[in-house]
Protein backbone atom coordinates (compact mmCIF):
# COMPACT_ATOMS: atom_id res chain seq x y z
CA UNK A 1 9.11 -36.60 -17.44
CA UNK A 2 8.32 -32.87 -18.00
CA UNK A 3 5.10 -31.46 -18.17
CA UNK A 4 4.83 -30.70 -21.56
CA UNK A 5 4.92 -34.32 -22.25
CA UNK A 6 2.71 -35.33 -19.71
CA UNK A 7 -0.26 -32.95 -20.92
CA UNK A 8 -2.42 -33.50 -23.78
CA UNK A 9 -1.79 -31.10 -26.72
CA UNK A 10 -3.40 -27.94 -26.96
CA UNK A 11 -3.52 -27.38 -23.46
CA UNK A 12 -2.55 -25.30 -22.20
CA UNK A 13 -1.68 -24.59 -18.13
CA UNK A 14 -2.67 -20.93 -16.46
CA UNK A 15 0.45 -18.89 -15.45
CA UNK A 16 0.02 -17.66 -11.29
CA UNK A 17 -0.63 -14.23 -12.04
CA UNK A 18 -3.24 -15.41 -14.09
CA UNK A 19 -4.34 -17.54 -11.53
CA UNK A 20 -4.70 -14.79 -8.59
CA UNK A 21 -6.43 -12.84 -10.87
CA UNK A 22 -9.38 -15.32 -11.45
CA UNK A 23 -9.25 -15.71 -7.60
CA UNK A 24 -9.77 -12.38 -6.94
CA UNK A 25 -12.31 -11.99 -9.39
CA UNK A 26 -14.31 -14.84 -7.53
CA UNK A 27 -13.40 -12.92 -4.35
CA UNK A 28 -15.17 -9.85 -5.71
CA UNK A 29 -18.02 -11.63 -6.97
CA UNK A 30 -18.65 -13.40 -3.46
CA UNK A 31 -18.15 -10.16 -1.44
CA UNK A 32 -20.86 -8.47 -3.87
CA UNK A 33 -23.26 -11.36 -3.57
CA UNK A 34 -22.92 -11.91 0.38
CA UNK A 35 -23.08 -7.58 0.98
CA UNK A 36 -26.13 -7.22 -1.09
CA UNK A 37 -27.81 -10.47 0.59
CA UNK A 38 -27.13 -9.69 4.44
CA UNK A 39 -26.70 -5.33 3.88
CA UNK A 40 -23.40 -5.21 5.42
CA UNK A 41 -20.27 -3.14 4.61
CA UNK A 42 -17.61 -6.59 5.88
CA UNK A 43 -17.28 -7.71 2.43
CA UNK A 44 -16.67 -4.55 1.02
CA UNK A 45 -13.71 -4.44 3.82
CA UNK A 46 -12.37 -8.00 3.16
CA UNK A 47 -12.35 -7.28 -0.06
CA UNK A 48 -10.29 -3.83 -0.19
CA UNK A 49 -8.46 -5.91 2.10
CA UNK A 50 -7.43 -8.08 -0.12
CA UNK A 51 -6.92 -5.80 -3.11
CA UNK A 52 -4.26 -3.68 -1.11
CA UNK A 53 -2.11 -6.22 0.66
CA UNK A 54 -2.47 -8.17 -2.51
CA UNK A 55 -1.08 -5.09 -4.46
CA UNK A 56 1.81 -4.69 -1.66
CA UNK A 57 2.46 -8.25 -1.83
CA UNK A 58 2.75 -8.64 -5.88
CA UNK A 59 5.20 -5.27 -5.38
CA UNK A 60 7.25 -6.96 -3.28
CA UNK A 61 7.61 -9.64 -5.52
CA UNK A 62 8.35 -7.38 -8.35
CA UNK A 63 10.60 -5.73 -6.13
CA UNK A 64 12.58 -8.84 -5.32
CA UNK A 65 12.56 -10.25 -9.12
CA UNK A 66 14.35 -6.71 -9.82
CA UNK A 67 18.71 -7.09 -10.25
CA UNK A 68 20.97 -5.95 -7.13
CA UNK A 69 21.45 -2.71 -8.62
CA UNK A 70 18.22 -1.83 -9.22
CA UNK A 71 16.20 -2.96 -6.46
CA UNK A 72 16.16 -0.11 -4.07
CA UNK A 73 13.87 2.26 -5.07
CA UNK A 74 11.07 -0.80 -6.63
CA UNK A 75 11.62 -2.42 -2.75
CA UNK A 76 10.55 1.22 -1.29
CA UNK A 77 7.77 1.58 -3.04
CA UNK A 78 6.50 -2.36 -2.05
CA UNK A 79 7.08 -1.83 1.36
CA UNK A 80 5.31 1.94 1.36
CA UNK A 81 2.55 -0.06 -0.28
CA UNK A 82 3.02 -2.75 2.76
CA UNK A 83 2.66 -0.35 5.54
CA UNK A 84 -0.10 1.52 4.17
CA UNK A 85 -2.02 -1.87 3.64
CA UNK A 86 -1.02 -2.99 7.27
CA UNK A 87 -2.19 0.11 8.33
CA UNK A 88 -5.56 -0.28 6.80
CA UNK A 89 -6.10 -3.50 8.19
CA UNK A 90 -5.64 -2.47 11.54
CA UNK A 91 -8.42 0.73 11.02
CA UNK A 92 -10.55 -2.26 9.80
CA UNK A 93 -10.25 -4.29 12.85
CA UNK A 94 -10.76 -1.67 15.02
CA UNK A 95 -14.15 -0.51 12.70
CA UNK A 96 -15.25 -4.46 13.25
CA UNK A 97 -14.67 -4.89 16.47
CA UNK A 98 -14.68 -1.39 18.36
CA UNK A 99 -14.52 1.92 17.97
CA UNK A 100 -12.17 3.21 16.29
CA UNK A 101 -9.38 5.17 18.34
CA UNK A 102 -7.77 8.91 18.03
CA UNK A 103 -4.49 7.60 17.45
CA UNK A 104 -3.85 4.01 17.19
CA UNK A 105 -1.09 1.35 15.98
CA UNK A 106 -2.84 2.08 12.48
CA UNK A 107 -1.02 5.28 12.45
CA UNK A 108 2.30 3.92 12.89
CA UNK A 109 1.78 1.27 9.37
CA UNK A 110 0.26 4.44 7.40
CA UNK A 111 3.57 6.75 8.48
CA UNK A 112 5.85 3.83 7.53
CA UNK A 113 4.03 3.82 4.43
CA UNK A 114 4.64 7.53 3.85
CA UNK A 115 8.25 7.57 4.91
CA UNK A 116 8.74 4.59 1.69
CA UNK A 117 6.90 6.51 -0.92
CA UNK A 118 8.71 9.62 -0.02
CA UNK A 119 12.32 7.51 0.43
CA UNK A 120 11.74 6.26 -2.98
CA UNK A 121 10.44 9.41 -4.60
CA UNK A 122 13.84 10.83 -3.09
CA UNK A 123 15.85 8.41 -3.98
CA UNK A 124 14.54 8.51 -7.75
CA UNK A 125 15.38 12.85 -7.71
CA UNK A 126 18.46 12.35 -5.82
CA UNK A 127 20.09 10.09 -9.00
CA UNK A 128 18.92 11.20 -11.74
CA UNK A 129 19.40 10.37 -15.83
CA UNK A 130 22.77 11.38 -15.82
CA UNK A 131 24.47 10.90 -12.02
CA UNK A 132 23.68 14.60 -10.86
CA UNK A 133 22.03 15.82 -8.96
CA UNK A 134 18.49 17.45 -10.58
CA UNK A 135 18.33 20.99 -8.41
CA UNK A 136 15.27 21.98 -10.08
CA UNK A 137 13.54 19.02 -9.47
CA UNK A 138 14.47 18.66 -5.90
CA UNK A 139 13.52 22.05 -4.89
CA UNK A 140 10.07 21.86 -6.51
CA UNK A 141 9.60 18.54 -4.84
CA UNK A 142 10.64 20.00 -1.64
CA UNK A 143 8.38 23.30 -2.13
CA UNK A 144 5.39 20.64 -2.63
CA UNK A 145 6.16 19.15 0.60
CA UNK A 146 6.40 22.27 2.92
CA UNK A 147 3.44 23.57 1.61
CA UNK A 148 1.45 20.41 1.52
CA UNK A 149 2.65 20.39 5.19
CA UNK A 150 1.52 23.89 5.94
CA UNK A 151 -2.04 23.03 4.96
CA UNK A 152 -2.30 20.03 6.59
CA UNK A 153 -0.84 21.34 9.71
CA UNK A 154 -3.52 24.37 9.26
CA UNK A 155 -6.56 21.98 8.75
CA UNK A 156 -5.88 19.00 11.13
CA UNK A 157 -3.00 18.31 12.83
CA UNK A 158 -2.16 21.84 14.72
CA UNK A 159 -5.70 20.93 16.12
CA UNK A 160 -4.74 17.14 17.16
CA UNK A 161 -1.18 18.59 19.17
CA UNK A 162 -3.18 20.92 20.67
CA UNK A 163 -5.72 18.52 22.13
CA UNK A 164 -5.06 17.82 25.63
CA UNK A 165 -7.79 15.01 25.77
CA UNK A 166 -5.50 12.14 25.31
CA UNK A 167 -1.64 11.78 26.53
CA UNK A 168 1.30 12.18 23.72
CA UNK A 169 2.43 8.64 24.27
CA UNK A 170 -0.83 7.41 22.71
């Protein structure tokens, strides 16, 4: 017997997505209630928590819902998503349970992260409307990168290589 004739009419039964929504919508409301009763920032964490890997992991679905042909650059952007969310979980359990390092594991799941979006974002200049290559577009993209790199290398990061405090395996 199917469903449909199992169910009284009119009724109607929520789809998942539907579902997960009014779950995290509880979620929210219970992190809100239990941070303003005990004045602690944990259920603000569980709860951007949850929003990001459940982002990453509805991306991946989408990702794997997409045809053969057209999966690559969706499945990039999910798993970007994924290590950026990993990565965030581990800076959270390290903020709940110690300090929080100089370098640490964390940085590994945020680079992974990076290396998707950018994968995908090259992927998606590299093909193009009409099977060539866009030049403009490429070089503008690449411009954005060298110089985004030249400022971040001026504000932080020539400043973490030169730090002799901690060893480069760490």
């Amino acid at each position: 017997m199917s469903d449909a004739t199992t169910r009284p009419r009119g009724q109607a039964v929520p789809d998942r997505p539907t579902l997960a929504a009014v779950l995290l919508c509880l979620l929210a409301v219970s992190a809100y209630a239990v941070a303003t009763v005990t004045d602690s920032a944990g259920p603000y964490g569980v709860l951007y928590l949850a929003a990001v890997l459940g982002a990453a992991a509805l991306a991946l679905i989408g990702a794997c819902r997409q045809h053969a042909g057209s999966r690559l650059i969706p499945l990039l952007v999910a798993l970007g998503l994924l290590g950026s969310s990993i990565g965030d979980g581990f800076w959270y359990a390290f903020t709940w349970t110690s300090a929080v390092p100089d370098v640490s594991i964390a940085d590994a799941f945020y680079f992974s992260g990076y290396i998707g979006l950018g994968g995908a974002l090259l992927i998606t200049a590299l093909r193009g409307d009409h099977g060539r290559i866009d030049v403009d577009g490429l070089l503008d993209a690449l411009t954005l990168a060298v110089v985004s790199l030249m400022v971040l290398w001026d504000l932080s990061a020539g400043d973490i290589v030169a730090d002799t405090a901690h060893s480069t395996s760490t």
